[in-house]
N, C-alpha and C. Protein backbone atom coordinates (compact mmCIF):
# COMPACT_ATOMS: atom_id res chain seq x y z
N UNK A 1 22.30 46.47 9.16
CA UNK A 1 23.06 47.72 9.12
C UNK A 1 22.19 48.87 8.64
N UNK A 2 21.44 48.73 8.02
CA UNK A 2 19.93 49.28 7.60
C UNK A 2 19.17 50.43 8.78
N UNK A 3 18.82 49.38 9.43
CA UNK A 3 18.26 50.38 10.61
C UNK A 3 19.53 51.59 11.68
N UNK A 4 20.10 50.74 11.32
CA UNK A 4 21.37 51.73 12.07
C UNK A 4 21.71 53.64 11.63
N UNK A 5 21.67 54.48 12.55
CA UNK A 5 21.98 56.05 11.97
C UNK A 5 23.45 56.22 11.67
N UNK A 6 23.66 57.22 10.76
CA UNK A 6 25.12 56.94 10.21
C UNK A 6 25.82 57.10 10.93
N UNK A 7 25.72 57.48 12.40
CA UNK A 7 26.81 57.72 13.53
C UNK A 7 27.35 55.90 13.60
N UNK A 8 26.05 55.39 13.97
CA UNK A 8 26.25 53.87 14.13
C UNK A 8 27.44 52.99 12.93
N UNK A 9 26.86 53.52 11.87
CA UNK A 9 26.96 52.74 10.58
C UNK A 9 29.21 53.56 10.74
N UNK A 10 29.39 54.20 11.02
CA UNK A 10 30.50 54.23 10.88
C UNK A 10 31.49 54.35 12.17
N UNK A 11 30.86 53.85 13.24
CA UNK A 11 31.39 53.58 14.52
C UNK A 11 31.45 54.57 15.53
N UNK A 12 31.11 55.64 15.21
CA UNK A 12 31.78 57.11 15.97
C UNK A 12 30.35 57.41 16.92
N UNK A 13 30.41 58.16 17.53
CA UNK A 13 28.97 58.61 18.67
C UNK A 13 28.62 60.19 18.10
N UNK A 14 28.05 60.71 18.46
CA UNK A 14 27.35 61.83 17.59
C UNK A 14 27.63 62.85 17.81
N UNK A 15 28.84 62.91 19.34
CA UNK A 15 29.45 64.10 19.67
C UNK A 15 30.85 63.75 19.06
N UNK A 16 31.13 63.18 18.20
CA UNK A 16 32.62 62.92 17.40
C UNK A 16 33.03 64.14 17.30
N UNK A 17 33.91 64.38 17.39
CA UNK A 17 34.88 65.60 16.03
C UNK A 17 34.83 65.25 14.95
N UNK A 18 35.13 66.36 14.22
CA UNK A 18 35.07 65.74 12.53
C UNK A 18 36.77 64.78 12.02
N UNK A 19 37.60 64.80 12.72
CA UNK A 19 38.55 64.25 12.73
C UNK A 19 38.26 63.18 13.32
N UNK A 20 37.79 62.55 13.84
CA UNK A 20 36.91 61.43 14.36
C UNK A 20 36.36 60.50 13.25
N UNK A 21 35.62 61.34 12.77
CA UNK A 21 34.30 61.21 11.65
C UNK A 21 35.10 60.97 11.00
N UNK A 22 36.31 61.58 10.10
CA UNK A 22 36.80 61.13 8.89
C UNK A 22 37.90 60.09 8.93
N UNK A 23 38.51 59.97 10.38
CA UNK A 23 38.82 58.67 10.42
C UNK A 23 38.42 57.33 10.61
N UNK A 24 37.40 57.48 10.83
CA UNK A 24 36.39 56.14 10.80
C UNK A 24 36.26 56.14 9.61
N UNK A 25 35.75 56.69 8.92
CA UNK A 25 35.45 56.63 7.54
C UNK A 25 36.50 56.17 6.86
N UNK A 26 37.74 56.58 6.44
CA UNK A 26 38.97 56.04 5.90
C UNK A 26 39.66 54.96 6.58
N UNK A 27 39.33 54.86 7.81
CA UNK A 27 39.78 53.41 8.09
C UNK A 27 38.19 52.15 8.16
N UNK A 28 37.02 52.35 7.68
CA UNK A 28 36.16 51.48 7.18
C UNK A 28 36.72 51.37 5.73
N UNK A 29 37.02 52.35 5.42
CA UNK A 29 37.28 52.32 3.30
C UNK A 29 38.23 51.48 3.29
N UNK A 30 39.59 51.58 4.24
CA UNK A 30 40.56 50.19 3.97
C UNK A 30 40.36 48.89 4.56
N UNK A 31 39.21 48.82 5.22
CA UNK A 31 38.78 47.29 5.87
C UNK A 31 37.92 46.72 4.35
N UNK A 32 37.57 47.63 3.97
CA UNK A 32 36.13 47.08 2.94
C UNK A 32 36.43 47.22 1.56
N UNK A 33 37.62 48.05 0.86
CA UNK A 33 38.36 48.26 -0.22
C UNK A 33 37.77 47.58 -1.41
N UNK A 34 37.28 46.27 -0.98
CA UNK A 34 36.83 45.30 -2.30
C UNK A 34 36.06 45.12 -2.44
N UNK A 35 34.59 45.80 -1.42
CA UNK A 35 33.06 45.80 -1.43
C UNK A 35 32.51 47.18 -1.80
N UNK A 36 32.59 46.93 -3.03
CA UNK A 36 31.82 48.16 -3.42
C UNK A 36 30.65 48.61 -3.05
N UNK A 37 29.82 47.98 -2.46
CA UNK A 37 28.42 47.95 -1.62
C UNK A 37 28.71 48.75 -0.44
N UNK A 38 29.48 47.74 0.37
CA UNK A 38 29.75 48.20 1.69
C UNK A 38 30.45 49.79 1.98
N UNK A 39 31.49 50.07 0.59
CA UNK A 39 31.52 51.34 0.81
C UNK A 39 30.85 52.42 0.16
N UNK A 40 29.75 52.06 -0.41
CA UNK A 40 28.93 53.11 -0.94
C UNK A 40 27.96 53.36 0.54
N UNK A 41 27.62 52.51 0.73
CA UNK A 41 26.95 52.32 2.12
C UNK A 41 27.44 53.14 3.29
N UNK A 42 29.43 53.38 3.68
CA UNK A 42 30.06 54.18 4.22
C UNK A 42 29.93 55.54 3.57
N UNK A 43 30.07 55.57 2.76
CA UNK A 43 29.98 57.21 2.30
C UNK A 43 28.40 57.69 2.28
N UNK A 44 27.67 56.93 2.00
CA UNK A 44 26.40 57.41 2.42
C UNK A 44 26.22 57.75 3.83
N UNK A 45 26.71 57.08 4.49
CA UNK A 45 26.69 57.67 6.55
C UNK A 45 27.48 58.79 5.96
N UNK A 46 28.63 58.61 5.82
CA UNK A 46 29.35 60.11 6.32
C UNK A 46 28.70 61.36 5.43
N UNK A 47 27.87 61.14 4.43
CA UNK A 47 27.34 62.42 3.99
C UNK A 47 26.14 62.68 4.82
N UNK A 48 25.69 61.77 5.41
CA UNK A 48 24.42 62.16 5.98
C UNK A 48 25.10 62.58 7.23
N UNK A 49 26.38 62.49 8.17
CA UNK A 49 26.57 62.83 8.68
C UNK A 49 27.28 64.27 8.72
N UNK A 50 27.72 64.79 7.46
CA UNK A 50 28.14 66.15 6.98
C UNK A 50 26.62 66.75 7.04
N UNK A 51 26.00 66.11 6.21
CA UNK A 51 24.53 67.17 6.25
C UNK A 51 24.04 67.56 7.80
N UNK A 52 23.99 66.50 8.81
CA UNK A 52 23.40 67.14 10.08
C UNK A 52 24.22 67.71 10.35
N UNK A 53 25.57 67.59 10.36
CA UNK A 53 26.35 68.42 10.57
C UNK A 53 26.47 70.25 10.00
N UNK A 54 26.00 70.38 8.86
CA UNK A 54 25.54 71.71 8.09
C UNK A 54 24.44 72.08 8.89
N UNK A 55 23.10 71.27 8.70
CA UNK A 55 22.14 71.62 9.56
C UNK A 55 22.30 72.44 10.82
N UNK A 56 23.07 71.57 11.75
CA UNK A 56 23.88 72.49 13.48
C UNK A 56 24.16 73.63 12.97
N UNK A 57 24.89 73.59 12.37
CA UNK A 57 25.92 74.59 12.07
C UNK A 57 24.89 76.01 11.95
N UNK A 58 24.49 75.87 10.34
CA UNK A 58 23.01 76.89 10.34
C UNK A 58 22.42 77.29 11.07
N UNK A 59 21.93 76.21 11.96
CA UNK A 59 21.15 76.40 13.29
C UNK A 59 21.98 77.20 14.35
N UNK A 60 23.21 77.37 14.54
CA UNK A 60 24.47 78.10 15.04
C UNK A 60 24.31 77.20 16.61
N UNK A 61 24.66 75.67 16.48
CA UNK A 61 24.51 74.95 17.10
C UNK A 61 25.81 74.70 17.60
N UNK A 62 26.75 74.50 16.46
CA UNK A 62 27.99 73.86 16.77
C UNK A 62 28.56 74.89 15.26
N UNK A 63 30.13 75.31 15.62
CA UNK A 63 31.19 75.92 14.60
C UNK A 63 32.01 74.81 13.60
N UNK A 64 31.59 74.78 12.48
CA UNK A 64 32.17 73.73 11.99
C UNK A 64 33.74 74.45 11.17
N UNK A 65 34.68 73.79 10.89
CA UNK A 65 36.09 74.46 10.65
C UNK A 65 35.86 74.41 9.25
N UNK A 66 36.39 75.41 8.78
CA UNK A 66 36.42 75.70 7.03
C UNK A 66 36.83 75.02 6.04
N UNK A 67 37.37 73.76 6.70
CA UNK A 67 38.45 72.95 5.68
C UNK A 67 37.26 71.77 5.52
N UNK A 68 36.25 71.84 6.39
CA UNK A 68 35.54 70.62 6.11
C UNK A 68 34.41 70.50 4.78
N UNK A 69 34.33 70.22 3.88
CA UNK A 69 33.82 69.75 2.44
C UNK A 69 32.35 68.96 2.74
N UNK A 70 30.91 69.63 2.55
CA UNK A 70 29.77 69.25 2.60
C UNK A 70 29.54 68.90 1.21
N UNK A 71 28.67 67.83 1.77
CA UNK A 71 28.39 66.97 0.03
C UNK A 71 28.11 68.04 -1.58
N UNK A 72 26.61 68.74 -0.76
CA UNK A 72 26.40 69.79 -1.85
C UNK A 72 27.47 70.66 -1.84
N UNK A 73 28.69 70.72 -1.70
CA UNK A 73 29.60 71.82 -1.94
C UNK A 73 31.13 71.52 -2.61
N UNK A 74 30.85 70.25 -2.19
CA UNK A 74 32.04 69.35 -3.13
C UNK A 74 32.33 69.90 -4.26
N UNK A 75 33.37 70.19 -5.11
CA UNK A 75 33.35 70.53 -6.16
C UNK A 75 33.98 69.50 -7.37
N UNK A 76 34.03 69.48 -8.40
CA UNK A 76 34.30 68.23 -9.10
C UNK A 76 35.84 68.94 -9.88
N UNK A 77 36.77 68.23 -9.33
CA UNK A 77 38.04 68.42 -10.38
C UNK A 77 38.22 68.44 -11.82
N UNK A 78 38.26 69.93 -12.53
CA UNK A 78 38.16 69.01 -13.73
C UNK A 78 38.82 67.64 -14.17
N UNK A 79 38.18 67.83 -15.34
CA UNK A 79 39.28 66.05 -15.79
C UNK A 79 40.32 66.87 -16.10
N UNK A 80 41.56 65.64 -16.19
CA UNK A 80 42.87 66.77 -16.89
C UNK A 80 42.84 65.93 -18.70
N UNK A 81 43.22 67.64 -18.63
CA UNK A 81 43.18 67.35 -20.65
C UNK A 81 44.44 66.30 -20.46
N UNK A 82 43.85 65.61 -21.48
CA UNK A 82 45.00 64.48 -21.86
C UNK A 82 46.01 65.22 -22.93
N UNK A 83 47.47 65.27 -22.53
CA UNK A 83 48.46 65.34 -23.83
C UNK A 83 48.37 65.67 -24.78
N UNK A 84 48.28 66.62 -25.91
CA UNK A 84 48.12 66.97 -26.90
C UNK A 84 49.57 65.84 -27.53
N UNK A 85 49.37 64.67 -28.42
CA UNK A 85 50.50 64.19 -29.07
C UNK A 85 51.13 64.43 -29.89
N UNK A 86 52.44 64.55 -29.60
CA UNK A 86 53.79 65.08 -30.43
C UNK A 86 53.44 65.05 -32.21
N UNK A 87 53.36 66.06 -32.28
CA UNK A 87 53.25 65.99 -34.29
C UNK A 87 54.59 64.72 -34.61
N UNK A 88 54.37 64.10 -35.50
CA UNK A 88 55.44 62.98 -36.03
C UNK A 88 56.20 63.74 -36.80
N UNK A 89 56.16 64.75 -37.46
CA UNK A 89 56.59 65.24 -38.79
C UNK A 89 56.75 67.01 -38.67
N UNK A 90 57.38 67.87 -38.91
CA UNK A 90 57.24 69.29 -39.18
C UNK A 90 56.49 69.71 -39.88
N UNK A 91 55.96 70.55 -38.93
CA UNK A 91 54.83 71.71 -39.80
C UNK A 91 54.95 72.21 -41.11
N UNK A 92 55.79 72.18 -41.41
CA UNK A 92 56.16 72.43 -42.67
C UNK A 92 56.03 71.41 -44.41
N UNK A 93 56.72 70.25 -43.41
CA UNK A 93 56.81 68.89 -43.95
C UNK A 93 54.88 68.20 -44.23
N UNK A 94 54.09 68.79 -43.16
CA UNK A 94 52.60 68.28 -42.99
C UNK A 94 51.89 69.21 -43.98
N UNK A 95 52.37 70.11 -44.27
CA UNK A 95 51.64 71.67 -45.14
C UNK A 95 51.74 71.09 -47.02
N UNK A 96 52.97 70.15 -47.35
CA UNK A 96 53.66 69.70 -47.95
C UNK A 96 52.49 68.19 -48.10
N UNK A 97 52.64 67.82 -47.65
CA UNK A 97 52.05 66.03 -47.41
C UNK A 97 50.58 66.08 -47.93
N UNK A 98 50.25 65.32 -49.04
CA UNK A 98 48.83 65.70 -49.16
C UNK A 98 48.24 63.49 -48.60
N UNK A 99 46.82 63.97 -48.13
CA UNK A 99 46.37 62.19 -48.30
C UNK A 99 45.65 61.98 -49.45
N UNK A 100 46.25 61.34 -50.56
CA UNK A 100 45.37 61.57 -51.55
C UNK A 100 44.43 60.07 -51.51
N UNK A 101 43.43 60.29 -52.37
CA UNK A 101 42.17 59.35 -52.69
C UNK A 101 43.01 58.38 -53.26
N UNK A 102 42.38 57.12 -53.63
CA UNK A 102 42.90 56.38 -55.03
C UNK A 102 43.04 56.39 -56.17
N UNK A 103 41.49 57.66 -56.65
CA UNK A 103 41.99 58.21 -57.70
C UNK A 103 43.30 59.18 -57.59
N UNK A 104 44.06 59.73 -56.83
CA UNK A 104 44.78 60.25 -56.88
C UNK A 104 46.51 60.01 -57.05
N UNK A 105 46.10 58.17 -56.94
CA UNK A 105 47.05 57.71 -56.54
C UNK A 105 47.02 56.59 -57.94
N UNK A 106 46.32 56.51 -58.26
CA UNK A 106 46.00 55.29 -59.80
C UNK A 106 45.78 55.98 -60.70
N UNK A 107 45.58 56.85 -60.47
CA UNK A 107 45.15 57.88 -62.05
C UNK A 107 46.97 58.16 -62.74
N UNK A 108 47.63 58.71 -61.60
CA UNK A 108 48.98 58.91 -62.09
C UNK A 108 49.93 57.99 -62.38
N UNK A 109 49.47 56.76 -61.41
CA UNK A 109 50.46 56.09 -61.48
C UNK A 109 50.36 55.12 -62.78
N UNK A 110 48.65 54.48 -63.52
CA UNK A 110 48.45 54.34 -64.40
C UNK A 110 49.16 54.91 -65.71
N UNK A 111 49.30 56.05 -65.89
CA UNK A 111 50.43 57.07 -66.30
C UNK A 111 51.45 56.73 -66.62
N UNK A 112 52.14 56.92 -65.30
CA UNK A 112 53.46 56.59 -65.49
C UNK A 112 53.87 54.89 -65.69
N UNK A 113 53.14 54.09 -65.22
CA UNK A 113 53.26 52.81 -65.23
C UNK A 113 53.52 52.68 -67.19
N UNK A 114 52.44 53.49 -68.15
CA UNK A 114 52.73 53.06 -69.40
C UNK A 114 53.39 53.31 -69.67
N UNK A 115 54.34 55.28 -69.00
CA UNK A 115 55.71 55.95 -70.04
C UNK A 115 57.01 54.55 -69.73
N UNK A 116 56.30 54.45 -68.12
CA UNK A 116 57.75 53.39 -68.07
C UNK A 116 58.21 52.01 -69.15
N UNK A 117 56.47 51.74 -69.31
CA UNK A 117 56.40 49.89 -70.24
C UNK A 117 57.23 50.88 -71.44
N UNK A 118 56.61 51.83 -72.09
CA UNK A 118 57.27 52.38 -73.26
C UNK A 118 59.45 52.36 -73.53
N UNK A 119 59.42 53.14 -72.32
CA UNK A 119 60.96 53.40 -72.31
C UNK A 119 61.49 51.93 -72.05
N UNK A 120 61.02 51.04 -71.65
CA UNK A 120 61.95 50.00 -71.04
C UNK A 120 61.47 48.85 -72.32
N UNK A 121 60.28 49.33 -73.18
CA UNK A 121 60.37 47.57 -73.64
C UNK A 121 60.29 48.10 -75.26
N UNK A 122 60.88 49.64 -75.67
CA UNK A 122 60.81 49.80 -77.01
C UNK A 122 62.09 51.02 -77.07
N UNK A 123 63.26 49.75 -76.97
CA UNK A 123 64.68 50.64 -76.83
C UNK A 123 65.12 50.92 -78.48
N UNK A 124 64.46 50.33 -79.51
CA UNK A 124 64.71 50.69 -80.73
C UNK A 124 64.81 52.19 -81.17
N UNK A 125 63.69 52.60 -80.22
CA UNK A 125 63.38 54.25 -80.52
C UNK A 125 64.84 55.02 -80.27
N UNK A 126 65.44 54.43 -79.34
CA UNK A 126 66.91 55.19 -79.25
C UNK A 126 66.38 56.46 -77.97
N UNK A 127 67.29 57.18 -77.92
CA UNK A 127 67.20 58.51 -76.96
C UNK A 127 65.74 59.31 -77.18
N UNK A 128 65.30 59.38 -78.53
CA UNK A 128 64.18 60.13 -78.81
C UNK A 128 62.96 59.64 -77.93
N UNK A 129 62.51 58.42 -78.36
CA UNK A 129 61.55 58.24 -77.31
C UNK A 129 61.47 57.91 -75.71
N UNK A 130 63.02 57.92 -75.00
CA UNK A 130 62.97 58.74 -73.91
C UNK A 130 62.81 59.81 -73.70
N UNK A 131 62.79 60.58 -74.55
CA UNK A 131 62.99 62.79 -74.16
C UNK A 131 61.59 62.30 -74.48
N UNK A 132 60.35 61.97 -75.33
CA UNK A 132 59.35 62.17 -76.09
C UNK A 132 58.73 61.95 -74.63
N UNK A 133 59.18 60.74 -73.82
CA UNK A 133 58.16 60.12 -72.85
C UNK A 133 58.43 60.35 -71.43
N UNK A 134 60.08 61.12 -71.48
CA UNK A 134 59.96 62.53 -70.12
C UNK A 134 58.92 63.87 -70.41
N UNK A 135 58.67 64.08 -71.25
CA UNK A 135 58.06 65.12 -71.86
C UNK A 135 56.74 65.04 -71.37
N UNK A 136 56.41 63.67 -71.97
CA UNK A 136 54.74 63.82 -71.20
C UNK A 136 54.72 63.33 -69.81
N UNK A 137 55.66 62.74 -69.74
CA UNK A 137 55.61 62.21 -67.97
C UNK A 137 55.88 63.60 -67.56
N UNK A 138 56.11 65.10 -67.53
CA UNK A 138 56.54 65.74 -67.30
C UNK A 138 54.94 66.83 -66.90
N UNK A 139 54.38 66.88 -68.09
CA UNK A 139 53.24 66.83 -68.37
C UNK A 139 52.01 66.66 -68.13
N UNK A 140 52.03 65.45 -67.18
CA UNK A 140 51.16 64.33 -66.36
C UNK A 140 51.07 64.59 -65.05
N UNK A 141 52.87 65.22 -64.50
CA UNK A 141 52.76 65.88 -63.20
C UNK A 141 52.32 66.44 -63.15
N UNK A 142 52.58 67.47 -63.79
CA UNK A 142 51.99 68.78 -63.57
C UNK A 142 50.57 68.65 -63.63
N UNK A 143 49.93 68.32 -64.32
CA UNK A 143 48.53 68.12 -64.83
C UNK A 143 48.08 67.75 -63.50
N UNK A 144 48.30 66.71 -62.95
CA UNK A 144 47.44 65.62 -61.42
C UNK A 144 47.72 66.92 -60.56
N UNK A 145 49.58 67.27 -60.39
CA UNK A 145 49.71 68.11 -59.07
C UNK A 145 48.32 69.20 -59.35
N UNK A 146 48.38 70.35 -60.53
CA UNK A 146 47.29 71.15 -60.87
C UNK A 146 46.07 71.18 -60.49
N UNK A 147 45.42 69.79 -60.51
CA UNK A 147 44.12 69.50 -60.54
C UNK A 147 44.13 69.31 -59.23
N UNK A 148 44.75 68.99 -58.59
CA UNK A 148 44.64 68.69 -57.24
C UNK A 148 44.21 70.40 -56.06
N UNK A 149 45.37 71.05 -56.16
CA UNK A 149 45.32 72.46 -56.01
C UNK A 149 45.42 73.81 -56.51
N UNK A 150 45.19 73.21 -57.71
CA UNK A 150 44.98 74.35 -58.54
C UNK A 150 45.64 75.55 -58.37
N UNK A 151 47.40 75.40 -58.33
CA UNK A 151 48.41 76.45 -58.17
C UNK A 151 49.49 75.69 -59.29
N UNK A 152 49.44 76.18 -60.39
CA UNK A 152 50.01 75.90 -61.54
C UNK A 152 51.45 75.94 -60.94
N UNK A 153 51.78 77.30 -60.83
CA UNK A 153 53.51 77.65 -60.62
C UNK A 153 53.79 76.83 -59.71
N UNK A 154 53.12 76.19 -58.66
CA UNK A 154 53.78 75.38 -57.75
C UNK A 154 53.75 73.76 -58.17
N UNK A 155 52.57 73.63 -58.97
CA UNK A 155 53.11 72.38 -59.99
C UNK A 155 54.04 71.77 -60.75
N UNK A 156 54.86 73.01 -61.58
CA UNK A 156 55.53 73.11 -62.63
C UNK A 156 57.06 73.32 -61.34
N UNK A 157 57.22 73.90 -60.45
CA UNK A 157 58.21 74.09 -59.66
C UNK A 157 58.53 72.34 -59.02
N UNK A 158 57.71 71.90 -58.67
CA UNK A 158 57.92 70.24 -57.87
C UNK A 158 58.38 69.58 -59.13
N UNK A 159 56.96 69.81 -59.98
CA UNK A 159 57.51 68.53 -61.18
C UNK A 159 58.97 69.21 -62.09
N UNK A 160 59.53 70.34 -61.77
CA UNK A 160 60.73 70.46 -62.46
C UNK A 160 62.02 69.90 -61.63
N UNK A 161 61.86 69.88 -60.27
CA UNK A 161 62.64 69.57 -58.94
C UNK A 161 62.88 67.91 -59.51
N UNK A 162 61.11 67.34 -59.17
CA UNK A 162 61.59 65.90 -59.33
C UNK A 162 62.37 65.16 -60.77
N UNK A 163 61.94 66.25 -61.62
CA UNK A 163 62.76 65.76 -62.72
C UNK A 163 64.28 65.89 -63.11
N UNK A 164 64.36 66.74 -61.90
CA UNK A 164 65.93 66.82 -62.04
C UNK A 164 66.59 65.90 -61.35
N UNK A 165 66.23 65.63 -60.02
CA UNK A 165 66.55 64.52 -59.32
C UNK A 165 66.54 63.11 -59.64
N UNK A 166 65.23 62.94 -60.05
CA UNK A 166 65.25 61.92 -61.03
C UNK A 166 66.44 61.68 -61.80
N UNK A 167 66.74 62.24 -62.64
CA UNK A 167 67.96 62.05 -63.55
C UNK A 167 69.10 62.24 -63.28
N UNK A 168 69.18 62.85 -61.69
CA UNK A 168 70.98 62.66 -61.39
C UNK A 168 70.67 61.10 -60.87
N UNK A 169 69.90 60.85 -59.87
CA UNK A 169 70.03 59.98 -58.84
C UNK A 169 70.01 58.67 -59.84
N UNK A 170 68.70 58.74 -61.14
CA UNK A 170 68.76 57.46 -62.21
C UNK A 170 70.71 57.55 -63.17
N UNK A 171 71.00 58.00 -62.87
CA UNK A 171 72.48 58.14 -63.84
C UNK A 171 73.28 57.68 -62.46
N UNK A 172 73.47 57.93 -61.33
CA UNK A 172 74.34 57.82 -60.37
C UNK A 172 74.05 56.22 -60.53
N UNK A 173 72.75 55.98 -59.95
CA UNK A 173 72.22 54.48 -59.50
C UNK A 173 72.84 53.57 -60.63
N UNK A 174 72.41 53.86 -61.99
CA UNK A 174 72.74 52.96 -63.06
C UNK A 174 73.83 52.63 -62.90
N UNK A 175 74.67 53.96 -63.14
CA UNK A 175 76.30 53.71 -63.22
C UNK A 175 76.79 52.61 -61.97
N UNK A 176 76.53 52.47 -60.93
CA UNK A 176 76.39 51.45 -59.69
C UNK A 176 75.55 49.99 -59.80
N UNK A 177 74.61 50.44 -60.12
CA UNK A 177 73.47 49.00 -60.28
C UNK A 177 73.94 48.11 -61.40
N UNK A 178 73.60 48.69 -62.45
CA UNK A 178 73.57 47.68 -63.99
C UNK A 178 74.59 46.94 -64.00
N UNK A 179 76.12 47.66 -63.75
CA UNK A 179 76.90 46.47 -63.95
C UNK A 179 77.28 45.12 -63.13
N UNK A 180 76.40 45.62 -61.74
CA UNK A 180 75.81 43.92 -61.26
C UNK A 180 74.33 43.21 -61.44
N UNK A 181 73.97 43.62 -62.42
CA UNK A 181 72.83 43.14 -62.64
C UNK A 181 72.93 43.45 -64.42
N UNK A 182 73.79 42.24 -65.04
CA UNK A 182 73.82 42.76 -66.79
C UNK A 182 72.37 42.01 -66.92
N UNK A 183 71.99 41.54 -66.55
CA UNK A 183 70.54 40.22 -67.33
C UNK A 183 69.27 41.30 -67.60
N UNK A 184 69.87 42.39 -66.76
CA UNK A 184 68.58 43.32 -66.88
C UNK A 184 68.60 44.15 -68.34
N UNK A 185 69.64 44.12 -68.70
CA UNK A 185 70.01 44.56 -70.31
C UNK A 185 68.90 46.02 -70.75
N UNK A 186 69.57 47.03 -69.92
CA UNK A 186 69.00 48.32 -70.13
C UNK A 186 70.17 49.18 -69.84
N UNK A 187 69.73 50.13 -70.98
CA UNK A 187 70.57 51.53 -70.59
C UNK A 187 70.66 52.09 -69.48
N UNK A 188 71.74 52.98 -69.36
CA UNK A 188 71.90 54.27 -68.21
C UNK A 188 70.81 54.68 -68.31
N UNK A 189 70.24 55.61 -69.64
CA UNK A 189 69.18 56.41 -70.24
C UNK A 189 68.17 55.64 -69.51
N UNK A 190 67.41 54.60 -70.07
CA UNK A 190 66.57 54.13 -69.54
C UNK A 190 66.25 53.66 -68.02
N UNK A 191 66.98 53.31 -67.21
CA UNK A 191 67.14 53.32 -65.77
C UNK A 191 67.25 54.59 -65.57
N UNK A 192 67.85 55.60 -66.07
CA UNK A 192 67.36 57.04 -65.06
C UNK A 192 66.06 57.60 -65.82
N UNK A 193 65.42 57.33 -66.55
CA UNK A 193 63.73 57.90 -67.13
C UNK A 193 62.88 56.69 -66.37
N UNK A 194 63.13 55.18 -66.16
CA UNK A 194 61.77 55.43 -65.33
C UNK A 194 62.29 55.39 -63.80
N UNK A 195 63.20 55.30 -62.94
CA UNK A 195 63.51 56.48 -62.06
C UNK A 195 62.78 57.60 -61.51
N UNK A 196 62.85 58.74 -62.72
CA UNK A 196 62.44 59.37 -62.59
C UNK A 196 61.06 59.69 -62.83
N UNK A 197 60.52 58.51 -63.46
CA UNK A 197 58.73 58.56 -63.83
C UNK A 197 58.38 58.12 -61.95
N UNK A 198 58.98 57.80 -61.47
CA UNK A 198 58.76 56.84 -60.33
C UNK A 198 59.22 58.56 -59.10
N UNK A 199 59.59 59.09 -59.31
CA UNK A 199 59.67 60.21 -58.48
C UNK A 199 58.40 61.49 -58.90
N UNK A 200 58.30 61.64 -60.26
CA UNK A 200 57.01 61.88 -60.54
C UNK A 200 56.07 61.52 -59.99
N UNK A 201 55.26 60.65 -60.23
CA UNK A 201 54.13 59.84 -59.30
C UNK A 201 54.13 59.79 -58.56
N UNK A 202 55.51 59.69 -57.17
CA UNK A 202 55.08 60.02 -55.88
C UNK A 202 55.11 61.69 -55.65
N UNK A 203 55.69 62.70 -56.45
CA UNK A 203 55.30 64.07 -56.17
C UNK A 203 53.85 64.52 -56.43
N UNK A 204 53.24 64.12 -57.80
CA UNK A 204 51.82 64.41 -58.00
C UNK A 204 51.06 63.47 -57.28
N UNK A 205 50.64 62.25 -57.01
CA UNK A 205 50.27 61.31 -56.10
C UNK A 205 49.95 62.25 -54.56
N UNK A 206 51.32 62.61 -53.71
CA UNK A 206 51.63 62.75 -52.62
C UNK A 206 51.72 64.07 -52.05
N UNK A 207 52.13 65.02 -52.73
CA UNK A 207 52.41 66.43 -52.73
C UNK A 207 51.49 66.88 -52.89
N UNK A 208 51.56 68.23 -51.94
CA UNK A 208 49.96 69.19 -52.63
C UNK A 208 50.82 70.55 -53.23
C-alpha cells in the first residue's frame, strides 16, 4: 500500500470531486475503525490529496469550493473549559470557615479538654468553679480566635455568641438528657459548662 499515490490508497481516481474524496475517506474510516495504523495511513492520503489539491488551485488549475478545510489551515477547537464546580457551601458561610493547622486545633482543644476534666470531676467547688472555668474558657477563645486573625472585636463577638448558646442549648439538653442517664451523676450546671467549652473550641478551632 506503500508504493501506491493517495488517489490509489483511498480508492478515488484523480479527477474525483472533493465529495468523492471525502467519501472514500469516511467510508475507509468505518471499514478500518479499529486499526489505528490503517487510518492514520487514510488520512495521510487525503491530506496529501488536499495539498495537490491547494497546489491546482494556486496554480489556477482547478476552483476549489470554500467549505473545503486544507491541512495547514485546519484550525484546532479550543478545548472546552470544563465546569467550574458548584461551591458546596455560601460565600458567606466559606468567608466564615477557617482550615486550621493542628496546632490550631490541639492547642484549644487541649484547653478546653482541662476546663472540662475541672468542672466535671471537682463538683465540690459548687457553682464558683464553674463561673471561674467559663471565665477562662471564655478567655482561651478569644485568645486562639485573636491570634489567628488578629481582629479582637470579632473574637470577643463569636466567643460571646458561643457562650450564650452554649448555655441555653447545655440547660435545654440536661433538663432532657440526665434524667435518662442518672449513672452519669452531674449537674444541669455542669452539663451546660462543658457544652459549652465544646462550642468554644469548635468556634476558635474553626472560625476565622
Amino acid at each position: 500500500m506503500s508504493d501506491q499515490n493517495p488517489y490509489e490508497k483511498l480508492g478515488v481516481s484523480e479527477e474525483a470531486s472533493f465529495d468523492e474524496i471525502q467519501d472514500a475517506r469516511n467510508r475507509l474510516f468505518e471499514q478500518h475503525s479499529g486499526d489505528a495504523k490503517h487510518l492514520e495511513v487514510i488520512e495521510a492520503a487525503y491530506d496529501a490529496i488536499l495539498m495537490d489539491r491547494l497546489r491546482m488551485r494556486q496554480e489556477g488549475k482547478i476552483k476549489v469550493p470554500e467549505r473545503i478545510r486544507f491541512p495547514e489551515l485546519r484550525v484546532q477547537s479550543p478545548p472546552k473549559e470544563s465546569p467550574t464546580p458548584r461551591e458546596q457551601s455560601p460565600a458567606w458561610l466559606q468567608r466564615m470557615l477557617d482550615q486550621p493547622t493542628p496546632a490550631d486545633i490541639f492547642l484549644p482543644g487541649a484547653w478546653f479538654l482541662g476546663l472540662s476534666s475541672i468542672s466535671l470531676f471537682y463538683p465540690e467547688g459548687g457553682d464558683q468553679v464553674l463561673q471561674l472555668a467559663l471565665v477562662v474558657g471564655v478567655g482561651t477563645s478569644i485568645y486562639f480566635l485573636n491570634r489567628k486573625e488578629g481582629k479582637f472585636g470579632r473574637a470577643v463577638l463569636f466567643t460571646l455568641v458561643s457562650l450564650i448558646i452554649g448555655l441555653i442549648a447545655g440547660g435545654l439538653f440536661a433538663m432532657w438528657l440526665l434524667p435518662q442517664i442518672p449513672f452519669l451523676n452531674l449537674s444541669s450546671n455542669q452539663f451546660s459548662t462543658v457544652l459549652t467549652f465544646i462550642f468554644l473550641w469548635l468556634v476558635s478551632s474553626f472560625l476565622r
